[in-house]
C-alpha atoms as a PDB file:
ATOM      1  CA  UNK A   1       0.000   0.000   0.000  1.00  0.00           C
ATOM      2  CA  UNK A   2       1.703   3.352  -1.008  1.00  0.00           C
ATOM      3  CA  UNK A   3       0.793   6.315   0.972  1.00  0.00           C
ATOM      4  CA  UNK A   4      -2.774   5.517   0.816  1.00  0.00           C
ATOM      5  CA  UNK A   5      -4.234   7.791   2.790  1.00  0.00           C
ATOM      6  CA  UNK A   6      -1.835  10.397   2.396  1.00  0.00           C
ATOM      7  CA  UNK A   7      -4.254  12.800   0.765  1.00  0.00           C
ATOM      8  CA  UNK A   8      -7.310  12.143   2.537  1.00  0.00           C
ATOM      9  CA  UNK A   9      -8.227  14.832   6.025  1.00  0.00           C
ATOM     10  CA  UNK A  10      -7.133  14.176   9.237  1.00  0.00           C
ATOM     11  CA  UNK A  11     -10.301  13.154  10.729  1.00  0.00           C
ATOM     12  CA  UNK A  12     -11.134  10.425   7.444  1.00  0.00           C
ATOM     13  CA  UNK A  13      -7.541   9.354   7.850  1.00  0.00           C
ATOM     14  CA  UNK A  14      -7.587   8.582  11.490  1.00  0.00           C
ATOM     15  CA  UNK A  15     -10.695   6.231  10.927  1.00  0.00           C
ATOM     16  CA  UNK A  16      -9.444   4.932   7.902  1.00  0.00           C
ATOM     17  CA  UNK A  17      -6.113   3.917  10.020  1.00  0.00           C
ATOM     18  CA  UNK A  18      -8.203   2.204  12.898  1.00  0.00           C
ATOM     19  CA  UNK A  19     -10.375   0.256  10.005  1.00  0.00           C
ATOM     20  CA  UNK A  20      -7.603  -0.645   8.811  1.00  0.00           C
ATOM     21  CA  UNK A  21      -6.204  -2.036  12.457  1.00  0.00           C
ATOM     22  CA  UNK A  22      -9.177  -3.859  12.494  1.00  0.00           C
ATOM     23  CA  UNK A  23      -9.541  -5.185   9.239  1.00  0.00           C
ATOM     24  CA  UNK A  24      -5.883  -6.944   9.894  1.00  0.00           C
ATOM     25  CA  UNK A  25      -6.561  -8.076  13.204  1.00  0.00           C
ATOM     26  CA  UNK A  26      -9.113 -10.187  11.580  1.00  0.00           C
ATOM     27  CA  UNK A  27      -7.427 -11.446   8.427  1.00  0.00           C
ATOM     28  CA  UNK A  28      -4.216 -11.971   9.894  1.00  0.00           C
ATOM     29  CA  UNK A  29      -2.400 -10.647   6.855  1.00  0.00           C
ATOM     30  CA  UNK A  30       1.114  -9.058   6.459  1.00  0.00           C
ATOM     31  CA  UNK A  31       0.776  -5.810   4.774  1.00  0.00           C
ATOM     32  CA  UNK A  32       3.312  -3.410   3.136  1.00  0.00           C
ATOM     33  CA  UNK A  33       2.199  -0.145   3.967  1.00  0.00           C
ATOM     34  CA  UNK A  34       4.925   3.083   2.815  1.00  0.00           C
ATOM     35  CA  UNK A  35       4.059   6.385   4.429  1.00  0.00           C
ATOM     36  CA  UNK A  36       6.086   9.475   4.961  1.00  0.00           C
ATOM     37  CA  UNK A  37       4.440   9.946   8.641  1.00  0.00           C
ATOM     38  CA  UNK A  38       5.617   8.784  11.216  1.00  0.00           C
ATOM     39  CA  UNK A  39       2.551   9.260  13.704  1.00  0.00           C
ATOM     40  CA  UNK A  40       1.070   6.884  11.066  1.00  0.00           C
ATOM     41  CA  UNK A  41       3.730   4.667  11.114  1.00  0.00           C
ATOM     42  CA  UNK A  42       3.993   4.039  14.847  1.00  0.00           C
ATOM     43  CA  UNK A  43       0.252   3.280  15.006  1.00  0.00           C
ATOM     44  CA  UNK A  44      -0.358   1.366  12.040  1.00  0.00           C
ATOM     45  CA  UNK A  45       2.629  -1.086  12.597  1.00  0.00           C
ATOM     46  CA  UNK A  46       4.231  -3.772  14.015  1.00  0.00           C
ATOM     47  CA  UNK A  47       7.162  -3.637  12.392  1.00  0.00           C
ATOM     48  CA  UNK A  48       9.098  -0.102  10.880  1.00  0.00           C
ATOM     49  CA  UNK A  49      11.421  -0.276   8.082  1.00  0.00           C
ATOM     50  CA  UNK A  50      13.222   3.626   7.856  1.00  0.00           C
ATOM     51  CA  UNK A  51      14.990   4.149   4.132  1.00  0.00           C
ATOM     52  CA  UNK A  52      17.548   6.196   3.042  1.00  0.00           C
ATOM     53  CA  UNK A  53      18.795   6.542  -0.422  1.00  0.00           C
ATOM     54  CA  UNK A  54      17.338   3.157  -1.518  1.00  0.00           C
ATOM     55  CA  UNK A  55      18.864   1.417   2.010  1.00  0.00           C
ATOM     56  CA  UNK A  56      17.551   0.072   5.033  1.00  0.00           C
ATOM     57  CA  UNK A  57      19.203   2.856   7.736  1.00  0.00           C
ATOM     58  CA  UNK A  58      17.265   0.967  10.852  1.00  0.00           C
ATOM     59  CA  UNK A  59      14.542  -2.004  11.201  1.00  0.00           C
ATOM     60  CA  UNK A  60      12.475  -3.077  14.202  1.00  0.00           C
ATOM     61  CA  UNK A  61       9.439  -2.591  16.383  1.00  0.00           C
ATOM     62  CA  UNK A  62       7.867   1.088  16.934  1.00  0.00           C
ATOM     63  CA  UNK A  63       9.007   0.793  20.717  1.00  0.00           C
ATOM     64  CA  UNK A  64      12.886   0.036  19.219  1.00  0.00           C
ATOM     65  CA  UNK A  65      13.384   2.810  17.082  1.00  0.00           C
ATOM     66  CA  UNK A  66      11.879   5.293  19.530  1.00  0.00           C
ATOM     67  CA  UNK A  67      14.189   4.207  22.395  1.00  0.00           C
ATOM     68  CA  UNK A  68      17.175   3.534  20.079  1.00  0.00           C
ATOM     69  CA  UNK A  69      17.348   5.502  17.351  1.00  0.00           C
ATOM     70  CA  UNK A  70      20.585   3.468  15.083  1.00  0.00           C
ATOM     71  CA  UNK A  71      21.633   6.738  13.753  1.00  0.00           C
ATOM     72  CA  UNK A  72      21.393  10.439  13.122  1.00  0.00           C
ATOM     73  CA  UNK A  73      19.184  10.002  10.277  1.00  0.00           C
ATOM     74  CA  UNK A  74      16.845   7.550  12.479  1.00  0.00           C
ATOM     75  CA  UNK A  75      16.766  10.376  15.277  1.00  0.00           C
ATOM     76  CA  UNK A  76      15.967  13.452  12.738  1.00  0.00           C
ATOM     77  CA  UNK A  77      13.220  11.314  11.073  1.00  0.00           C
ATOM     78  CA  UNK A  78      12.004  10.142  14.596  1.00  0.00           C
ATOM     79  CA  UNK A  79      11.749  13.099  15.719  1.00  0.00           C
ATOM     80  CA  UNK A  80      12.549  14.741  19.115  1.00  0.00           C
ATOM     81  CA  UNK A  81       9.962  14.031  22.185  1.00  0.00           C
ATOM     82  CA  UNK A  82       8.074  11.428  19.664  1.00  0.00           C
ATOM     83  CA  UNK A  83       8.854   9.034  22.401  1.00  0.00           C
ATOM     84  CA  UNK A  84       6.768  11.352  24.314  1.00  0.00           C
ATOM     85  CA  UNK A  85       3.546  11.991  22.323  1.00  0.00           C
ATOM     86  CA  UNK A  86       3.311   7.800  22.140  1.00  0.00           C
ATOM     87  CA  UNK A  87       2.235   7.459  25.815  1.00  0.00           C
ATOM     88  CA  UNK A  88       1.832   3.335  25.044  1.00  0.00           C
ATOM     89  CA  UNK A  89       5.649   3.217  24.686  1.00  0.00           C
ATOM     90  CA  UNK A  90       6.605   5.205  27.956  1.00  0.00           C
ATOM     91  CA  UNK A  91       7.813   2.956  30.801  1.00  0.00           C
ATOM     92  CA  UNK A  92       8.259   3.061  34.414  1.00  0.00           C
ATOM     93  CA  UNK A  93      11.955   3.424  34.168  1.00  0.00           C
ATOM     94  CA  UNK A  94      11.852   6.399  31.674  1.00  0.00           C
ATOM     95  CA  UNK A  95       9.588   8.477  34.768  1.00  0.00           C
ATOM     96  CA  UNK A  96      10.356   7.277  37.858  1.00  0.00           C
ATOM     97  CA  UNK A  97      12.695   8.410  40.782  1.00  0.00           C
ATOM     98  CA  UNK A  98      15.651   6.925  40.557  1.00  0.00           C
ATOM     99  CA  UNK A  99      16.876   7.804  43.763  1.00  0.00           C
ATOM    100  CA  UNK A 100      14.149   8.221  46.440  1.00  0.00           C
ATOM    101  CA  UNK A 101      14.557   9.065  49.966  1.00  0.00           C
ATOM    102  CA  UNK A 102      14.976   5.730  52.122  1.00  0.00           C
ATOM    103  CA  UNK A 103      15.294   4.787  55.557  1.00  0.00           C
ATOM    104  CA  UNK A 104      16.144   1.914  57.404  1.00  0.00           C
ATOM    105  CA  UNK A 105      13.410  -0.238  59.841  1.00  0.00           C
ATOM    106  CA  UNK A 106      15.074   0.655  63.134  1.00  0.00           C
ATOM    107  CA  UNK A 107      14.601   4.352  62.474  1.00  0.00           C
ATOM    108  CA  UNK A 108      12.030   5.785  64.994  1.00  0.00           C
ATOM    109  CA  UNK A 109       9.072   8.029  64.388  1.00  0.00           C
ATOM    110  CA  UNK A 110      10.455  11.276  65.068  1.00  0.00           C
ATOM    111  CA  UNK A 111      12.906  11.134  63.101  1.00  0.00           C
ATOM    112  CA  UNK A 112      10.675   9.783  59.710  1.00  0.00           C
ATOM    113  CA  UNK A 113       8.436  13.197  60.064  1.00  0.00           C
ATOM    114  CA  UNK A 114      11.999  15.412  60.879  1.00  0.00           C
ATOM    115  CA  UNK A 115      13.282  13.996  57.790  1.00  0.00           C
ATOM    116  CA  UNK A 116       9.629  14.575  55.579  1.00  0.00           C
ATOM    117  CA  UNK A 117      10.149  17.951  56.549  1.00  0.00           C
ATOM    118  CA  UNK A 118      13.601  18.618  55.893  1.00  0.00           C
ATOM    119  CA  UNK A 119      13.044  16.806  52.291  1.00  0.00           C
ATOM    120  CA  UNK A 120       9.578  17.948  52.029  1.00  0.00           C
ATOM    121  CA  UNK A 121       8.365  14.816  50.657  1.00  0.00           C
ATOM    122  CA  UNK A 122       5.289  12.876  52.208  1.00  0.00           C
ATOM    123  CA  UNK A 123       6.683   9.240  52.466  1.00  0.00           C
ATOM    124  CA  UNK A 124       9.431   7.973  53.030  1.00  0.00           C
ATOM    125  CA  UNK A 125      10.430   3.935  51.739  1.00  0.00           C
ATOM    126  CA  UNK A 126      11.978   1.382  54.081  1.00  0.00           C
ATOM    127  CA  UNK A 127      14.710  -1.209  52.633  1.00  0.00           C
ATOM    128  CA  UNK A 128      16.720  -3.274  54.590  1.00  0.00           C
ATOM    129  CA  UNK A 129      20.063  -1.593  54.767  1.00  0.00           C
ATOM    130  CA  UNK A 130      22.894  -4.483  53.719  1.00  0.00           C
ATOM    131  CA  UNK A 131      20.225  -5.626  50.818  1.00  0.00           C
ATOM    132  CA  UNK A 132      18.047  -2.078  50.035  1.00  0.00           C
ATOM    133  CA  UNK A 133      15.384  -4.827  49.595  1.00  0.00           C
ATOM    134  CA  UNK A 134      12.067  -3.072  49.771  1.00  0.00           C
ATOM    135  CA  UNK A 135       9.858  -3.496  52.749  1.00  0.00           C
ATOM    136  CA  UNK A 136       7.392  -1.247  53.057  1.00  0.00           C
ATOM    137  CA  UNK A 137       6.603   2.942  53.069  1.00  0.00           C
ATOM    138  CA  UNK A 138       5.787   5.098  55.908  1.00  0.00           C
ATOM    139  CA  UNK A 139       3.540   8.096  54.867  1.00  0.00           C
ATOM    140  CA  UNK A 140       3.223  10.978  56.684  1.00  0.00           C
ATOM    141  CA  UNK A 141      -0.368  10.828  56.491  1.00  0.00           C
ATOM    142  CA  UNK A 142      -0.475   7.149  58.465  1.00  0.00           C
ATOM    143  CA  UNK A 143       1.488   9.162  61.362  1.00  0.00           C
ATOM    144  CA  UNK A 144      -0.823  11.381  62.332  1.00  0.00           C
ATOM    145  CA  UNK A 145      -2.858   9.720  65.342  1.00  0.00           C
ATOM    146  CA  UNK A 146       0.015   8.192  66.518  1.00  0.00           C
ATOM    147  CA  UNK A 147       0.851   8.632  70.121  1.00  0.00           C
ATOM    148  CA  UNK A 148       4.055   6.957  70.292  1.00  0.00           C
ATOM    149  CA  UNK A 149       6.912   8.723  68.096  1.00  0.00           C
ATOM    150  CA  UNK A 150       9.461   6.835  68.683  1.00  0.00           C
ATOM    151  CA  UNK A 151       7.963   3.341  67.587  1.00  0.00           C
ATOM    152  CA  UNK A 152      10.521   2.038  64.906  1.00  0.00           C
ATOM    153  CA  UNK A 153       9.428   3.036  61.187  1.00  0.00           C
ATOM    154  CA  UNK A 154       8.935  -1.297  61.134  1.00  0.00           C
ATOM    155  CA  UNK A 155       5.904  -0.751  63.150  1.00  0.00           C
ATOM    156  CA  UNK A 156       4.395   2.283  61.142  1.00  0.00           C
ATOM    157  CA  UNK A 157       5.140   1.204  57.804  1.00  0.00           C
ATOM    158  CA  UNK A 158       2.659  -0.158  55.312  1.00  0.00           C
ATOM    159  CA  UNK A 159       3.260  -3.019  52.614  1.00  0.00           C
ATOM    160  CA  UNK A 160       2.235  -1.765  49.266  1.00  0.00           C
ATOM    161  CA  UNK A 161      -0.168  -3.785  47.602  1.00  0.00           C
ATOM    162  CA  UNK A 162       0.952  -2.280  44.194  1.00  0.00           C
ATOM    163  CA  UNK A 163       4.320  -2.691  43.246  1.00  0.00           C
ATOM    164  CA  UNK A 164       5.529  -1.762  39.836  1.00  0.00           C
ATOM    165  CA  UNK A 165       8.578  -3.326  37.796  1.00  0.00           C
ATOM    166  CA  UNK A 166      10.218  -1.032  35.951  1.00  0.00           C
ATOM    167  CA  UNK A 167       9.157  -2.188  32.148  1.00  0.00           C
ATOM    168  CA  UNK A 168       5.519  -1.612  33.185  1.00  0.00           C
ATOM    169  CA  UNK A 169       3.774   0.491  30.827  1.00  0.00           C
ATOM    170  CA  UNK A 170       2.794   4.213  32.602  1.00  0.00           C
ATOM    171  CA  UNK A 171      -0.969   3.809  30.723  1.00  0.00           C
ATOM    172  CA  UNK A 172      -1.030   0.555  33.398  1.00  0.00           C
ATOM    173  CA  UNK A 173       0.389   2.826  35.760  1.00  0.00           C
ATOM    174  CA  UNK A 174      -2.016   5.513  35.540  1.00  0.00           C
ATOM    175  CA  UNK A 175      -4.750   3.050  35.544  1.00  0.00           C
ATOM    176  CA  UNK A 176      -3.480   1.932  38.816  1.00  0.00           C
ATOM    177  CA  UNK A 177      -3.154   5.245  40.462  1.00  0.00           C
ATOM    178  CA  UNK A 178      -6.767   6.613  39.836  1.00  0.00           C
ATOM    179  CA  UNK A 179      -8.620   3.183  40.493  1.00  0.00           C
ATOM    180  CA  UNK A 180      -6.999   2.683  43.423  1.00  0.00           C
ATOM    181  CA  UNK A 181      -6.325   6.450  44.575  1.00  0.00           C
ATOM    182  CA  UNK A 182      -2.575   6.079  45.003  1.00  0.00           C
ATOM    183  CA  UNK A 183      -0.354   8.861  44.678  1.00  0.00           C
ATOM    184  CA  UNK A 184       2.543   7.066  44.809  1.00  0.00           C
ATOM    185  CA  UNK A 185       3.975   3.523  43.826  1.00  0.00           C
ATOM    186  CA  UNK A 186       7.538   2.091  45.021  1.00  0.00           C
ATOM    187  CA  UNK A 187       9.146   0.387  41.934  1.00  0.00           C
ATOM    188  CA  UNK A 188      10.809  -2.855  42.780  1.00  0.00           C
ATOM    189  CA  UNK A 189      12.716  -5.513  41.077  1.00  0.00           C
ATOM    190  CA  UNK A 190      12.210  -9.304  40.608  1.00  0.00           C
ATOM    191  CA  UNK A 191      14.664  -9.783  43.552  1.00  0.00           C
ATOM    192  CA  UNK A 192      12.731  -7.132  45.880  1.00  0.00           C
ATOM    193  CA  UNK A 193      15.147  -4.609  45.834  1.00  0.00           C
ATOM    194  CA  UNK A 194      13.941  -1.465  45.417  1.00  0.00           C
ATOM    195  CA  UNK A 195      14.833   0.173  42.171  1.00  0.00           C
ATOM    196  CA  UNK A 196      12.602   3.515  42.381  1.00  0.00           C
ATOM    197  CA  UNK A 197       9.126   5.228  43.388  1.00  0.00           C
ATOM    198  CA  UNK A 198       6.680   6.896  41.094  1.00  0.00           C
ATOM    199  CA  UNK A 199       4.859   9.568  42.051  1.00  0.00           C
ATOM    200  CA  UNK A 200       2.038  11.345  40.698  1.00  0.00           C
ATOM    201  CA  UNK A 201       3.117  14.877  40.816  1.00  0.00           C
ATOM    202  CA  UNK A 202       6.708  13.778  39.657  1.00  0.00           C
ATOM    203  CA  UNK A 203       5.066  12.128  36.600  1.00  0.00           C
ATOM    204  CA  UNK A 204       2.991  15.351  35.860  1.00  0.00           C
ATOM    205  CA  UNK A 205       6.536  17.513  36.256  1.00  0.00           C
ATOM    206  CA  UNK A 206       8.150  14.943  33.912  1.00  0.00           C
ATOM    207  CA  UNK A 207       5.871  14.911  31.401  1.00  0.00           C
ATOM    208  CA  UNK A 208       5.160  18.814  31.557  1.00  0.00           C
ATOM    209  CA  UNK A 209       9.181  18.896  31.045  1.00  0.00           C
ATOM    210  CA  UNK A 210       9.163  17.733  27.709  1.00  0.00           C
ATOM    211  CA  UNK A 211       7.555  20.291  26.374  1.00  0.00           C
ATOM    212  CA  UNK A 212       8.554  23.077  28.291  1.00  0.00           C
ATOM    213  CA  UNK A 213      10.614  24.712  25.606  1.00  0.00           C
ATOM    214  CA  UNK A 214       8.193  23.979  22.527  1.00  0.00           C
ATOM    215  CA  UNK A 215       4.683  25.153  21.909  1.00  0.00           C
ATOM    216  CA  UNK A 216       2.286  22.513  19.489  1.00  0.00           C
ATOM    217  CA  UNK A 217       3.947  24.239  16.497  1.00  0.00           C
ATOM    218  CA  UNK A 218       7.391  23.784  17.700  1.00  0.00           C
ATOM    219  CA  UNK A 219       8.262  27.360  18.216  1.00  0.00           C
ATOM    220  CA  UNK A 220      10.523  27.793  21.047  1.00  0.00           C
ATOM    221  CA  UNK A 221       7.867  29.322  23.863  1.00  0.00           C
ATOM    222  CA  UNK A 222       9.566  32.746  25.994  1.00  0.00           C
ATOM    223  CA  UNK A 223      10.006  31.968  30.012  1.00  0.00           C
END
């Protein structure tokens, strides 16, 4: 299929692209399809072939080439912040805090809401401190009540029942955090040790970051 729908309007094009999805979900056929967009591209295939001068400059899956672009060519024709505008792509790793604030289990009450303050962060996670294995998060908001500050941060911890790995998809993510109300989400590995945290408003600041300097038309915006 050669450009195909290149001439048609945006709003016929989109729906002709999600027939299209359809239709080969259901016949199970390969198709050639050669477009110029790459918006098109990313959500029409499975597979990207980019061309230069009659050669293949890079092959592989949507997610592939807008991680690892093989060349300059690859990056210019990608596109800067397309890995951004394809939220289905955007993992865990690529938002989260790589280096959140952590305590031990013996550390005592007092000390969890001195250091909340001083960091001015709500929660704080608990890892074991030879290991940094993850065991559990002490919020400020699950400290208020209690009448006995120095309890260890053991006793006023809570397990997470959501833990992310870091190749989790954000869409999951987000799906997570408003069903469930969470506002934030420690990020652990298969052996338990704790690899990050996600947090709502640190995802909105991310996210806002990438297009801080660029307005929709790609006109540098004035601070």
């Amino acid at each position: 299929m050669d450009e195909p729908f290149s001439a048609l309007d945006p709003i016929t094009r989109s729906d002709l692209q999600n027939q299209m999805l359809e239709l080969q979900s259901k016949v199970k056929k390969t198709i050639i399809f050669v477009t110029h967009d790459m918006d098109e591209a990313i959500k029409l295939a499975d597979k990207i072939c980019l061309l230069r001068d009659g050669r293949i400059s890079q092959y592989g899956t949507p997610e592939e080439i807008l991680r690892h672009p093989a060349n300059e060519f690859a990056s210019s024709f990608v596109g800067e912040n397309r890995l951004w505008s394809s939220p289905e792509y955007i993992k865990v790793k690529d938002v989260m805090i790589k280096d959140p604030i952590c305590i031990d289990p013996s550390t005592p009450g007092f000390k969890c809401l001195s250091l909340m303050m001083h960091k001015r962060v709500d929660s704080l996670l608990v890892v074991e401190p030879s290991t940094h294995r993850y065991l559990g998060i002490v919020k400020a908001s699950h400290m208020r009540g209690i009448s006995d500050d120095t309890l260890p941060a053991s006793a006023l911890m809570h397990k997470s029942k959501h833990i992310l790995d870091e190749d989790d998809k954000i869409l999951k993510v987000l799906e997570i955090m408003n069903d469930h109300h969470r506002s934030s989400l420690p990020v652990v590995g298969k052996d338990g040790v704790l690899k990050g945290l996600l947090t709502r408003s640190g995802l909105v600041s991310i996210l806002s970051a990438q297009y801080a300097t660029h307005d929709p038309d790609g006109e540098e915006e004035d601070d």
